[in-house]
C-alpha atoms as a PDB file:
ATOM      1  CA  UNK A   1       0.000   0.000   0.000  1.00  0.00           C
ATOM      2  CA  UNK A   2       1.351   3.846  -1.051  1.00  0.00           C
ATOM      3  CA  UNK A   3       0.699   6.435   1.228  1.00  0.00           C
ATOM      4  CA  UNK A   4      -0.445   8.627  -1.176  1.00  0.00           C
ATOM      5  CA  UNK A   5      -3.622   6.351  -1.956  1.00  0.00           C
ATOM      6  CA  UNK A   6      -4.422   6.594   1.706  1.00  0.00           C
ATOM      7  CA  UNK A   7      -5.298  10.159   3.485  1.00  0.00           C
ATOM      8  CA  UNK A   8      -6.556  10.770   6.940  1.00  0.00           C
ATOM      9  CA  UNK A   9      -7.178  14.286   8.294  1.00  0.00           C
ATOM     10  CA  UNK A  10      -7.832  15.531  11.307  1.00  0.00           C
ATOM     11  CA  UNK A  11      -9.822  18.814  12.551  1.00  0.00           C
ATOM     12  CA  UNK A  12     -10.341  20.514  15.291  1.00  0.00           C
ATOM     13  CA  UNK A  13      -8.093  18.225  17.741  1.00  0.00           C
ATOM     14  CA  UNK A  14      -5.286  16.445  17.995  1.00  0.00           C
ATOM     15  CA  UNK A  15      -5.571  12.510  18.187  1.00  0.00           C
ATOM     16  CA  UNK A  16      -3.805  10.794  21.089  1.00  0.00           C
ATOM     17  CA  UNK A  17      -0.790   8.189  19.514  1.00  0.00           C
ATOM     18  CA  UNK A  18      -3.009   5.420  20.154  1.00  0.00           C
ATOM     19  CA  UNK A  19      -5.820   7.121  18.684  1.00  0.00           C
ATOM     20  CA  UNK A  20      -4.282   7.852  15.777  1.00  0.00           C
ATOM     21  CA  UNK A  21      -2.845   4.397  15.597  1.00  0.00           C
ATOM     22  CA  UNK A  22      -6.523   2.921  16.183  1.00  0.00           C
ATOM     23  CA  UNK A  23      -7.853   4.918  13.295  1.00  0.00           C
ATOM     24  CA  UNK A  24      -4.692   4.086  10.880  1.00  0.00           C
ATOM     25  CA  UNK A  25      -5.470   0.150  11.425  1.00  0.00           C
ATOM     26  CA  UNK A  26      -8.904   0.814  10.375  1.00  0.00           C
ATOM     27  CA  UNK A  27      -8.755   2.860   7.548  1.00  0.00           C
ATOM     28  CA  UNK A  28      -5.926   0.619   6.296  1.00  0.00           C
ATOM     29  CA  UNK A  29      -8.551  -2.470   6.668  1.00  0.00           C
ATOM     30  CA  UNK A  30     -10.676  -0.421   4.710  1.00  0.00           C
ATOM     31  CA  UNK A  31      -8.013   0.436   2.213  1.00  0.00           C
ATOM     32  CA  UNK A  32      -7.407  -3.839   1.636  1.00  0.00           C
ATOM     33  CA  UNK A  33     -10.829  -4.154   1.415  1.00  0.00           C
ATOM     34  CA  UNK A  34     -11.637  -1.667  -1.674  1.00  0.00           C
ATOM     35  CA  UNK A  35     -10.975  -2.307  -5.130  1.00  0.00           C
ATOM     36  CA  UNK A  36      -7.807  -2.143  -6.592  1.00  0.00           C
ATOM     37  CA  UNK A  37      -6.097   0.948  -7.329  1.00  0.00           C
ATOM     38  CA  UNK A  38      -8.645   2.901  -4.692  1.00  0.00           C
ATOM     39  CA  UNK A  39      -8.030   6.073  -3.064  1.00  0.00           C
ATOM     40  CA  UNK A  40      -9.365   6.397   0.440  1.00  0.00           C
ATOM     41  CA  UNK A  41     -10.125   9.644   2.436  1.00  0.00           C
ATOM     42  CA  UNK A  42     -10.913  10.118   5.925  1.00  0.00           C
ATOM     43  CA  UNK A  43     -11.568  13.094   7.743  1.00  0.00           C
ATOM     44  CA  UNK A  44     -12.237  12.906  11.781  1.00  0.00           C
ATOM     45  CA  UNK A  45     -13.605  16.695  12.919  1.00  0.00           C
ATOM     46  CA  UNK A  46     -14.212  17.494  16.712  1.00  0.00           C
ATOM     47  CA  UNK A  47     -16.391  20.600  17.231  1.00  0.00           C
ATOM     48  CA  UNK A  48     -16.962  21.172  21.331  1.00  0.00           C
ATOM     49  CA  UNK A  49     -17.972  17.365  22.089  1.00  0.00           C
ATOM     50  CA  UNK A  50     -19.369  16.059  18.958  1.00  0.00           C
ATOM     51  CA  UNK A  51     -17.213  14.123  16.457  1.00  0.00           C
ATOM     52  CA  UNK A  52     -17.756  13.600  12.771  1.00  0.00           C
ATOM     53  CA  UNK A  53     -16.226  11.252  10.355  1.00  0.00           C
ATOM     54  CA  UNK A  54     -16.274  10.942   6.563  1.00  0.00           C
ATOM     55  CA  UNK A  55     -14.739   8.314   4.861  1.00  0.00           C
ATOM     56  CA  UNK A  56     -14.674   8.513   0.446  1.00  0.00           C
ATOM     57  CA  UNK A  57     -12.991   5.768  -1.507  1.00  0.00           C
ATOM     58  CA  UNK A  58     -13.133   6.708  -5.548  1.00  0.00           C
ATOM     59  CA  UNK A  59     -12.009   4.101  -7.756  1.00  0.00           C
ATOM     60  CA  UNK A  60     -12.586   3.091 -11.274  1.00  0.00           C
ATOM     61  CA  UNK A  61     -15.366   0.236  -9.877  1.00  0.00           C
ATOM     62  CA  UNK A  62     -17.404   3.297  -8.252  1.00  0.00           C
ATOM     63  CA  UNK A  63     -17.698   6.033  -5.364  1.00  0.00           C
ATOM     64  CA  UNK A  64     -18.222   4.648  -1.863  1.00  0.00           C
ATOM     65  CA  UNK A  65     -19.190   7.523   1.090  1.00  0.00           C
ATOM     66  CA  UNK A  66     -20.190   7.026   4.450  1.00  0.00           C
ATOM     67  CA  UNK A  67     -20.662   9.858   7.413  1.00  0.00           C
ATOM     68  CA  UNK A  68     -21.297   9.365  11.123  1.00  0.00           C
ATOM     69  CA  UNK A  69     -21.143  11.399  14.402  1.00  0.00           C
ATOM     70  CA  UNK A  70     -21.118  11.157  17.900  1.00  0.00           C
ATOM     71  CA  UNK A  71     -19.642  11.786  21.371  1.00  0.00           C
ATOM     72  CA  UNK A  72     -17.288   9.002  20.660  1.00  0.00           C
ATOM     73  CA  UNK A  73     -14.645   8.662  18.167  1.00  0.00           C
ATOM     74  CA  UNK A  74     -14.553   5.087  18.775  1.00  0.00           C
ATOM     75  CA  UNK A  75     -18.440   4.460  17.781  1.00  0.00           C
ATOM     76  CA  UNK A  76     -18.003   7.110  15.094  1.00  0.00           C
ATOM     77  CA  UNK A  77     -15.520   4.589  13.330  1.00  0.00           C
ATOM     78  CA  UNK A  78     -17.655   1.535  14.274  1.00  0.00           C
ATOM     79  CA  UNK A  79     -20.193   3.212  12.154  1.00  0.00           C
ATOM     80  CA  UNK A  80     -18.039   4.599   9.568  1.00  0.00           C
ATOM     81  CA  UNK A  81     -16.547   1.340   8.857  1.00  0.00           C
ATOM     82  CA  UNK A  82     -20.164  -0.756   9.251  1.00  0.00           C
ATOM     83  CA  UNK A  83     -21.750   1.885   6.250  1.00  0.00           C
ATOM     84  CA  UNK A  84     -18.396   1.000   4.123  1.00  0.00           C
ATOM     85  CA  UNK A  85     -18.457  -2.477   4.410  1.00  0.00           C
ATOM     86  CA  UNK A  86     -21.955  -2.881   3.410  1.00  0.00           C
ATOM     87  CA  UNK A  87     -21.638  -0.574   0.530  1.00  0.00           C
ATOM     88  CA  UNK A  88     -18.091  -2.904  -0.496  1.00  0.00           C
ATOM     89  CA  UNK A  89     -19.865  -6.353  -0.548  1.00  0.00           C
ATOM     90  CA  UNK A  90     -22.704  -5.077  -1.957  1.00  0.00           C
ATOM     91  CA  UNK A  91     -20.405  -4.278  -4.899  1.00  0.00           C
ATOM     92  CA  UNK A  92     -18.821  -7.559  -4.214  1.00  0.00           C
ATOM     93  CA  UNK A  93     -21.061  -9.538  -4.295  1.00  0.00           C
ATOM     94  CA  UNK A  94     -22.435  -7.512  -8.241  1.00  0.00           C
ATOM     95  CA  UNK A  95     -18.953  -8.098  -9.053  1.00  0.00           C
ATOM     96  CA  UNK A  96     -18.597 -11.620  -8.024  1.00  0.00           C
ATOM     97  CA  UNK A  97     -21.572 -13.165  -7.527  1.00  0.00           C
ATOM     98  CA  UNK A  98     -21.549 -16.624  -5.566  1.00  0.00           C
ATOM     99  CA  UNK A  99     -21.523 -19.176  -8.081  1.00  0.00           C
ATOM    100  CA  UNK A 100     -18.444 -17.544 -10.087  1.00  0.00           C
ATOM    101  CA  UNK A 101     -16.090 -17.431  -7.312  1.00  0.00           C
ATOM    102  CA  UNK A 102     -13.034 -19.823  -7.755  1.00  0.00           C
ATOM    103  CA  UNK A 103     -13.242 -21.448  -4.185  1.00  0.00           C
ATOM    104  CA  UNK A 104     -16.988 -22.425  -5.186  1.00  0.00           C
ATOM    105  CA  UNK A 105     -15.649 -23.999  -8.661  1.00  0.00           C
ATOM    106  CA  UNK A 106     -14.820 -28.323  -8.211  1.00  0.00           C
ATOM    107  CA  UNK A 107     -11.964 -29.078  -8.072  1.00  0.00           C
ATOM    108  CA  UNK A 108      -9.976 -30.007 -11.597  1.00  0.00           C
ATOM    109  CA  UNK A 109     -10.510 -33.812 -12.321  1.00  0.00           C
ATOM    110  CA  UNK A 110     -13.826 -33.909 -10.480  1.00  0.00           C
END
């Protein structure tokens, strides 16, 4: 993985080292998970007590978006990642639907 396909802001506060470690490992799950040659985006904004995350990943198979807020950064990226991940295998599984997948195919000679 580049760096430059990946890109995660911060406003409005500065994330603890394990914070911003904690949202690295999840945007980088989310990064493996999209299709190849994706760019992903994440911006985490605090205003007073209320955080707000967006998370865009563009690629040539389609736009995904998701946006949550909350008290919690923690639940805000539960959510954030949730909305992805349903949006990914939807496309998944229009991409590869069940019966085309390789591990479903018999094995040669049978």
């Amino acid at each position: 993985m580049l760096t430059e396909e990946r890109f995660v802001k911060f406003q409005g506060f500065h994330p603890s080292e394990y914070t911003r470690s904690y949202l690295d490992e999840m945007m980088s799950e989310l990064y493996e998970e999209a299709p190849y040659g994706a760019t992903l985006q994440a911006t985490f904004t605090r205003h007073n007590e209320e955080f707000k995350g967006v998370v865009r990943i563009h690629s040539s198979a389609g736009k995904f978006f998701a946006v949550a807020s909350g008290p919690r950064i923690k639940d805000v990226t539960h959510h954030l990642v949730e909305q992805i991940r349903k949006q990914l295998n939807k496309w998944k599984s229009q991409r590869f639907p069940q019966g085309n997948r390789r591990r479903d195919a018999p094995p040669l000679g049978a």
